[in-house]
PDB file of N, CA and C in Angstrom:
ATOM      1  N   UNK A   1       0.841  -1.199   0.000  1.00  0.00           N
ATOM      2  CA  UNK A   1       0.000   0.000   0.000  1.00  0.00           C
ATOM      3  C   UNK A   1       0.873   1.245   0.000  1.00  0.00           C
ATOM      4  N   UNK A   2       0.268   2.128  -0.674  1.00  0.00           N
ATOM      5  CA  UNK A   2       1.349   3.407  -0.541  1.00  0.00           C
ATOM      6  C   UNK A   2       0.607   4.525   0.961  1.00  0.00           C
ATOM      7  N   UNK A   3       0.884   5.943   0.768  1.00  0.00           N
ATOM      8  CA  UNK A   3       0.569   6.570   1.569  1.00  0.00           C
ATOM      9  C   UNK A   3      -0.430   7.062   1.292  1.00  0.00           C
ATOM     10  N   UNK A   4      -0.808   7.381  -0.123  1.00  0.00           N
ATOM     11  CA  UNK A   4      -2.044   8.050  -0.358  1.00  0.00           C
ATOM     12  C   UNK A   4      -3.237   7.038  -0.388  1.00  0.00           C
ATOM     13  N   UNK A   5      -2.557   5.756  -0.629  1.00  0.00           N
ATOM     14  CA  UNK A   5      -3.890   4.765  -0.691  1.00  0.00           C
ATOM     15  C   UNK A   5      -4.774   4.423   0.746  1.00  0.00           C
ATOM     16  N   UNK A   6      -3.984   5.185   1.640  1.00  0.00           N
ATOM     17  CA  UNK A   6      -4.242   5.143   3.048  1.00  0.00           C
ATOM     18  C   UNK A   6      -5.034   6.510   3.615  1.00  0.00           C
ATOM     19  N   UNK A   7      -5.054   7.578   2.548  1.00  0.00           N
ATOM     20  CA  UNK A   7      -5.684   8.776   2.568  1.00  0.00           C
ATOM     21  C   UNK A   7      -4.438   9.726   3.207  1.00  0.00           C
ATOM     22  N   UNK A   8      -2.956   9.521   3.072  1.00  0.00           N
ATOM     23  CA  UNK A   8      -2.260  10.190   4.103  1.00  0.00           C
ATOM     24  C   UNK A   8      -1.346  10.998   2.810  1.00  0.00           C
ATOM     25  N   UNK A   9      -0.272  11.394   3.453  1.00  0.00           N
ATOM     26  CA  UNK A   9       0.679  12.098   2.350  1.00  0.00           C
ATOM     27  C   UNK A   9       2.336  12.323   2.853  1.00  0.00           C
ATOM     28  N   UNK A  10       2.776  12.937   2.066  1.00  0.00           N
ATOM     29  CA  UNK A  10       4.436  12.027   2.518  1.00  0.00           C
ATOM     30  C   UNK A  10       4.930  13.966   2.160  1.00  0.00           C
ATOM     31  N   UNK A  11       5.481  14.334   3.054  1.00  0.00           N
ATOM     32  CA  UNK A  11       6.134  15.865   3.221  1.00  0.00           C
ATOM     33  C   UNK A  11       7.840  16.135   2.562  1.00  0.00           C
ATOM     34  N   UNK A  12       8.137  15.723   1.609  1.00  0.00           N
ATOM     35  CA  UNK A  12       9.483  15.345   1.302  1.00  0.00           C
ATOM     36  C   UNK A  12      10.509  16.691   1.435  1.00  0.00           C
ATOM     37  N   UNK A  13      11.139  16.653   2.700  1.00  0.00           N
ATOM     38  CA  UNK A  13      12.323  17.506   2.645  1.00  0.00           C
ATOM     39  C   UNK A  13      13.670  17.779   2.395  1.00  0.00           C
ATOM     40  N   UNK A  14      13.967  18.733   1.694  1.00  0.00           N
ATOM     41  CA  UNK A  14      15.655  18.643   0.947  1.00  0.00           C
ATOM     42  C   UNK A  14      16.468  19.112   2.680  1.00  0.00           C
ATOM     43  N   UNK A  15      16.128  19.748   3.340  1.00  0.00           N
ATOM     44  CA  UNK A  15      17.312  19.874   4.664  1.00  0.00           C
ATOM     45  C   UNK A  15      16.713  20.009   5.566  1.00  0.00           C
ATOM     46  N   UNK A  16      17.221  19.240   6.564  1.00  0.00           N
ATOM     47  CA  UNK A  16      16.695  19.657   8.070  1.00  0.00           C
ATOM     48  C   UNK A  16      16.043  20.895   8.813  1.00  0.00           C
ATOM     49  N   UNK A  17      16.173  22.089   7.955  1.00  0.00           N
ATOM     50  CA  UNK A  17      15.836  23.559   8.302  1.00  0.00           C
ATOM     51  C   UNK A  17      14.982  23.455   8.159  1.00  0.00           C
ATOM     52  N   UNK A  18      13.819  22.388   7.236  1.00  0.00           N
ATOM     53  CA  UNK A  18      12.554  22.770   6.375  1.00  0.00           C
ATOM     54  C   UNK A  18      11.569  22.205   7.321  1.00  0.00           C
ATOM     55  N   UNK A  19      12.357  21.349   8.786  1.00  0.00           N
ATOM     56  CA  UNK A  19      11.098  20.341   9.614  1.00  0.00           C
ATOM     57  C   UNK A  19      10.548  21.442  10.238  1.00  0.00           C
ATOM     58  N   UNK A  20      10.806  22.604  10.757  1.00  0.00           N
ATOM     59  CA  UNK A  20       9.880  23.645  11.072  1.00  0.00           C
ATOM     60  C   UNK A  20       8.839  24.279  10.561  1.00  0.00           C
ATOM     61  N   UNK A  21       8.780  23.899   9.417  1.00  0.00           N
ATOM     62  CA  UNK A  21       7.747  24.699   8.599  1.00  0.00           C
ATOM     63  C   UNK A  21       7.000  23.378   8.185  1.00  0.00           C
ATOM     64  N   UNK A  22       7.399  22.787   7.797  1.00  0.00           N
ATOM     65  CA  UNK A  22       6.865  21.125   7.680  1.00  0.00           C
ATOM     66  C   UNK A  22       5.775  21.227   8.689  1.00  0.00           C
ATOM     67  N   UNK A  23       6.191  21.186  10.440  1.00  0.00           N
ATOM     68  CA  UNK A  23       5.323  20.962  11.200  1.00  0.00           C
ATOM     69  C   UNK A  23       4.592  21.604  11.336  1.00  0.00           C
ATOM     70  N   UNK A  24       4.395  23.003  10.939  1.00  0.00           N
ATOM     71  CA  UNK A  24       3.834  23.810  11.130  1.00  0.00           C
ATOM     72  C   UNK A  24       2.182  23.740  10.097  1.00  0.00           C
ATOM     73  N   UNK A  25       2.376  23.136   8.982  1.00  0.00           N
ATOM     74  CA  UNK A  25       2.406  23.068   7.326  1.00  0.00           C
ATOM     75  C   UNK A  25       0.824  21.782   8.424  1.00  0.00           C
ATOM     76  N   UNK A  26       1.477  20.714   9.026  1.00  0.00           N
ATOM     77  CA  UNK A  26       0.609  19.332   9.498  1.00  0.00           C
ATOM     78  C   UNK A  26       0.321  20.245  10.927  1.00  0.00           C
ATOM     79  N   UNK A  27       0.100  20.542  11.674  1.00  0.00           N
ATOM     80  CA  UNK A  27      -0.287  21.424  12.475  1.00  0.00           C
ATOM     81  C   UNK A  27      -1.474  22.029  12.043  1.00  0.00           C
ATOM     82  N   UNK A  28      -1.388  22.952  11.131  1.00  0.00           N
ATOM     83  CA  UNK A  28      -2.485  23.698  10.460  1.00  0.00           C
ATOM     84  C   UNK A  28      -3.689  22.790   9.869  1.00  0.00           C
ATOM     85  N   UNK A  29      -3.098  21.955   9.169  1.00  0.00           N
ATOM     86  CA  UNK A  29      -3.721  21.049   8.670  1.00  0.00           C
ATOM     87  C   UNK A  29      -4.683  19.998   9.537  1.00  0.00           C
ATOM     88  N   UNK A  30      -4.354  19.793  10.739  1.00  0.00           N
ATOM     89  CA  UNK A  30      -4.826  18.705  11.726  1.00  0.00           C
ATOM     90  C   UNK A  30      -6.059  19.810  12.093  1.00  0.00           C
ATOM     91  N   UNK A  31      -5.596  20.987  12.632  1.00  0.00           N
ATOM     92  CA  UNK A  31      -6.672  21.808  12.655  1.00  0.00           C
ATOM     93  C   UNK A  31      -7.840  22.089  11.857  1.00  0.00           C
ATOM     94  N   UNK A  32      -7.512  21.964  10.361  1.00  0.00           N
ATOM     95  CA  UNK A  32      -8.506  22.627   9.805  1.00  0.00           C
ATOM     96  C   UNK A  32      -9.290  21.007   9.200  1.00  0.00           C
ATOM     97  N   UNK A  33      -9.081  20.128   9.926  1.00  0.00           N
ATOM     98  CA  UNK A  33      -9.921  18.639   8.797  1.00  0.00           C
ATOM     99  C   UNK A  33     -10.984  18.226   9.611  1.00  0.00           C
ATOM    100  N   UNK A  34     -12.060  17.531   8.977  1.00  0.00           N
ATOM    101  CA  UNK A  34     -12.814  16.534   8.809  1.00  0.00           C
ATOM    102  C   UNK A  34     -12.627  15.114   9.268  1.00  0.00           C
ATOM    103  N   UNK A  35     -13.361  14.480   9.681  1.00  0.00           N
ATOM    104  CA  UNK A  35     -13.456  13.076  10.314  1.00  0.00           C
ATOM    105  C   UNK A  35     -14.822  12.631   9.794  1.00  0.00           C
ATOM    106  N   UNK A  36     -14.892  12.026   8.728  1.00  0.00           N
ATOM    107  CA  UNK A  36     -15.448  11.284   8.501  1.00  0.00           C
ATOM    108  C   UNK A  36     -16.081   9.931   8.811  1.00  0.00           C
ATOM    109  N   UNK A  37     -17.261   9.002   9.038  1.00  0.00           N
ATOM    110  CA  UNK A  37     -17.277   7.763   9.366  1.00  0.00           C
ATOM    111  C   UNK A  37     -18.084   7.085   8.526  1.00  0.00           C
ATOM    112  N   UNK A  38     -17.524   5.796   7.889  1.00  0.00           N
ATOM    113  CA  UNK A  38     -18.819   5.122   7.189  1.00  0.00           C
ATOM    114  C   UNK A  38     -19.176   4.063   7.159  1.00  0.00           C
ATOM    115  N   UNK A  39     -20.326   3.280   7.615  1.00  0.00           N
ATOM    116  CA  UNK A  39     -20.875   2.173   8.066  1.00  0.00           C
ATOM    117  C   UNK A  39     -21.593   1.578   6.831  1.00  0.00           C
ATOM    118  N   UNK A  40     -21.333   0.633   5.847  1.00  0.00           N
ATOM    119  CA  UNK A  40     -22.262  -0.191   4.965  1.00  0.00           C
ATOM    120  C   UNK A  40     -23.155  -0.888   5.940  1.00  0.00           C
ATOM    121  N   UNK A  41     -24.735  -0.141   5.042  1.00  0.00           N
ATOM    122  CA  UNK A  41     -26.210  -1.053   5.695  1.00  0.00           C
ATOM    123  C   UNK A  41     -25.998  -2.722   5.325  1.00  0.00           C
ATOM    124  N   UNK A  42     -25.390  -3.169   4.237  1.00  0.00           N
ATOM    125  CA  UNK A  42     -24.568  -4.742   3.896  1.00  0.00           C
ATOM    126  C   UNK A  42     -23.897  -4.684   4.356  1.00  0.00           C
ATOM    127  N   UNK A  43     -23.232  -5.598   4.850  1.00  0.00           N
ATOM    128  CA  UNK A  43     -21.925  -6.580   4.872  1.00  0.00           C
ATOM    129  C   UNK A  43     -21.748  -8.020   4.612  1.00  0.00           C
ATOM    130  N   UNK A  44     -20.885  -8.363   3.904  1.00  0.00           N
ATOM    131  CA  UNK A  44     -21.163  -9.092   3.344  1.00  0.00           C
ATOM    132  C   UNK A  44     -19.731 -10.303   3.996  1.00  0.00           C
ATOM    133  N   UNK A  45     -18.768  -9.607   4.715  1.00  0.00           N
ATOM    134  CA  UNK A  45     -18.182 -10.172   5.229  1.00  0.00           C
ATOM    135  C   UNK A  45     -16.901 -11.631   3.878  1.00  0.00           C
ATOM    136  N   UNK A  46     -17.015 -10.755   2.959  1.00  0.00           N
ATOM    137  CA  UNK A  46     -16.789 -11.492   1.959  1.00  0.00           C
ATOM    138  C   UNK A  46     -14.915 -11.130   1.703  1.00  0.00           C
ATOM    139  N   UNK A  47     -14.723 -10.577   1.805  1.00  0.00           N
ATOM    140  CA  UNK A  47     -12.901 -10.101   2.097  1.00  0.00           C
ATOM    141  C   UNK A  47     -12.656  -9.361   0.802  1.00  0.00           C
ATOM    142  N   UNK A  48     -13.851  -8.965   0.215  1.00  0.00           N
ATOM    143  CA  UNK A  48     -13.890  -8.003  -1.228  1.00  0.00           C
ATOM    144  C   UNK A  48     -13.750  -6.482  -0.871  1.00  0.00           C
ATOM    145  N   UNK A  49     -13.065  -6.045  -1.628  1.00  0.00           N
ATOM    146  CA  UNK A  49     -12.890  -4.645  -1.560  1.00  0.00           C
ATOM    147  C   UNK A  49     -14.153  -3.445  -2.623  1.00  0.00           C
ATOM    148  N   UNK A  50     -14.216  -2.395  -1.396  1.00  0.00           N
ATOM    149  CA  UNK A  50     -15.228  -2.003  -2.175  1.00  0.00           C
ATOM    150  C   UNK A  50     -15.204  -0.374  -1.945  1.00  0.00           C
ATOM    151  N   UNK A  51     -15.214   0.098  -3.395  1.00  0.00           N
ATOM    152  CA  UNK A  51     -14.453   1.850  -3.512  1.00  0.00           C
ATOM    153  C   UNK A  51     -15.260   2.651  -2.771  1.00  0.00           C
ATOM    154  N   UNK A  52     -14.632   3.280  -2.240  1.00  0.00           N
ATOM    155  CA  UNK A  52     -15.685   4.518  -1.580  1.00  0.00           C
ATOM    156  C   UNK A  52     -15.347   5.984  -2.649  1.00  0.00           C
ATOM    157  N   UNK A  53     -15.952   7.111  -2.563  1.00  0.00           N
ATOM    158  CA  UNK A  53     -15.539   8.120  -3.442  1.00  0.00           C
ATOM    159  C   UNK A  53     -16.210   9.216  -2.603  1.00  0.00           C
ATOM    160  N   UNK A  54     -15.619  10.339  -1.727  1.00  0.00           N
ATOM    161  CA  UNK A  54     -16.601  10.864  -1.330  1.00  0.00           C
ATOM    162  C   UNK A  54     -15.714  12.597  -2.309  1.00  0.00           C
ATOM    163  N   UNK A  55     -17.225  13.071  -2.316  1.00  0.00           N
ATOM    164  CA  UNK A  55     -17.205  14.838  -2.888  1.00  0.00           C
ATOM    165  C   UNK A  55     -17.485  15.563  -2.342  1.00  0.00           C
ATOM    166  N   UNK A  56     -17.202  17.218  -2.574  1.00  0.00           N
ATOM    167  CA  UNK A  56     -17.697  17.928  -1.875  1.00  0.00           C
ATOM    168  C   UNK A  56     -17.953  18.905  -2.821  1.00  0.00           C
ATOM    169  N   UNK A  57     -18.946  19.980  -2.403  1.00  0.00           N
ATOM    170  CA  UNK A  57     -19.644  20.482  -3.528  1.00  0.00           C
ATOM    171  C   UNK A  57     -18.479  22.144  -3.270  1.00  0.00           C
ATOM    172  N   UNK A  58     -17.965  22.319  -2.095  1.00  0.00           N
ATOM    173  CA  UNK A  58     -17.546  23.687  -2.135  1.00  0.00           C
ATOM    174  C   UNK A  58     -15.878  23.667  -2.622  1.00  0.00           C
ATOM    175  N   UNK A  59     -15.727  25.142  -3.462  1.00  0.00           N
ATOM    176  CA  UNK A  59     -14.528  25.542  -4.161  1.00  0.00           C
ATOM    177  C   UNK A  59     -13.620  25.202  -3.056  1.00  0.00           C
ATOM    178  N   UNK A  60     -12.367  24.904  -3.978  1.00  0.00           N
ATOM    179  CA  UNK A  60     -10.775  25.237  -3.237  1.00  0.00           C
ATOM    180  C   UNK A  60     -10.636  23.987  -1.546  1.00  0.00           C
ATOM    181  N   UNK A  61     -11.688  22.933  -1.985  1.00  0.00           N
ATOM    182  CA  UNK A  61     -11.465  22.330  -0.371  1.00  0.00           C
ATOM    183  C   UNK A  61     -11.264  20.661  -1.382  1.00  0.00           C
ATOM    184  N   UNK A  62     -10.007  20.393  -0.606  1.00  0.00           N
ATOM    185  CA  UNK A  62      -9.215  19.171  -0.865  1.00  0.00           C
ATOM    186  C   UNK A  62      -9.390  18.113  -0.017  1.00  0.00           C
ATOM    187  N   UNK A  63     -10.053  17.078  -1.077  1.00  0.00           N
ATOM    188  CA  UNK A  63     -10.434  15.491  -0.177  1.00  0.00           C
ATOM    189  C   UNK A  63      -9.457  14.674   0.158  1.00  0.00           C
ATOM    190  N   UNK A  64      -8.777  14.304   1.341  1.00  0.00           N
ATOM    191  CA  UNK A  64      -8.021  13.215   0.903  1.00  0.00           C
ATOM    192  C   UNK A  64      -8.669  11.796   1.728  1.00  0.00           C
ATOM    193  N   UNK A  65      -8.580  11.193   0.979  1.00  0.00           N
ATOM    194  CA  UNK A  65      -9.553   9.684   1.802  1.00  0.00           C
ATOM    195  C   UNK A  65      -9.062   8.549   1.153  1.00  0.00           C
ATOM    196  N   UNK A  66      -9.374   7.480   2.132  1.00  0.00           N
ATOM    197  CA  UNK A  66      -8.871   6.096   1.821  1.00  0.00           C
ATOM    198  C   UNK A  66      -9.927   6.100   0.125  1.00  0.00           C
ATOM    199  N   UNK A  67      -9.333   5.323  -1.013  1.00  0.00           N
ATOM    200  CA  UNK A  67     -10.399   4.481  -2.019  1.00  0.00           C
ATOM    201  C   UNK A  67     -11.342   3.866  -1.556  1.00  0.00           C
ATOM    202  N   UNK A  68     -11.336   3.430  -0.974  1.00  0.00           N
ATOM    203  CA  UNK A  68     -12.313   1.864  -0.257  1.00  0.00           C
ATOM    204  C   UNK A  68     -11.803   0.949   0.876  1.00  0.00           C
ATOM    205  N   UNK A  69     -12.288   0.266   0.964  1.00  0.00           N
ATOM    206  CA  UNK A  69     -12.227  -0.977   2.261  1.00  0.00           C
ATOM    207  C   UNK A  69     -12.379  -2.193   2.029  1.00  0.00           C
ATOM    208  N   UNK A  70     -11.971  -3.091   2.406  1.00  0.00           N
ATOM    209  CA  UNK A  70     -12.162  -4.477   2.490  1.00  0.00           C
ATOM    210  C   UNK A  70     -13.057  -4.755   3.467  1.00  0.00           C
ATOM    211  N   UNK A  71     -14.023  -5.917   3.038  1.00  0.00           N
ATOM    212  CA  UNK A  71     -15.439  -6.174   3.625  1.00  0.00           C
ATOM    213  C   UNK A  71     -14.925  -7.484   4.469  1.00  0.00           C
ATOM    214  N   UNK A  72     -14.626  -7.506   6.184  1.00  0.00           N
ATOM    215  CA  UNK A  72     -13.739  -8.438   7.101  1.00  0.00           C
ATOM    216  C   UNK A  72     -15.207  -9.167   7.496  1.00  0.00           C
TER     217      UNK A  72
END
C-alpha cells in the first residue's frame, strides 16, 4: 500500500531547516480537517474490496480519503 492509498501524504524535505515549517504546514492542517465515518447497511463479510468516493460540492477544499475498504 502506498501513503495516499491510506488517505495520508508524505512531506518530502531537501534539509533539516525545512522540519519547522513542515510541522507547522501538518499542524495547520490537523486543525482545519474533517473526520469522517462510514458504516455499509450490507456486509457481506466477503474479504472483497469495495471503492468509496466521497465529494464535496464547495470551491478550493481538498479530499483526501482512503479508495475503499475491504469487507472483514
Amino acid at each position: 500500500r502506498t501513503v495516499e492509498e491510506t488517505g495520508g501524504r508524505i512531506i518530502d524535505l531537501a534539509q533539516i531547516q525545512q522540519t519547522s515549517a513542515a510541522m507547522n504546514e501538518i499542524v495547520r492542517e490537523l486543525r482545519e480537517q474533517y473526520v469522517l465515518g462510514y458504516y455499509p447497511t450490507i456486509t457481506l463479510n466477503d474479504d472483497s474490496w469495495h471503492s468509496v468516493q466521497v465529494k464535496v460540492k464547495r470551491p478550493g477544499v481538498k479530499v483526501r480519503a482512503r479508495g475503499g475498504y475491504i469487507d472483514y
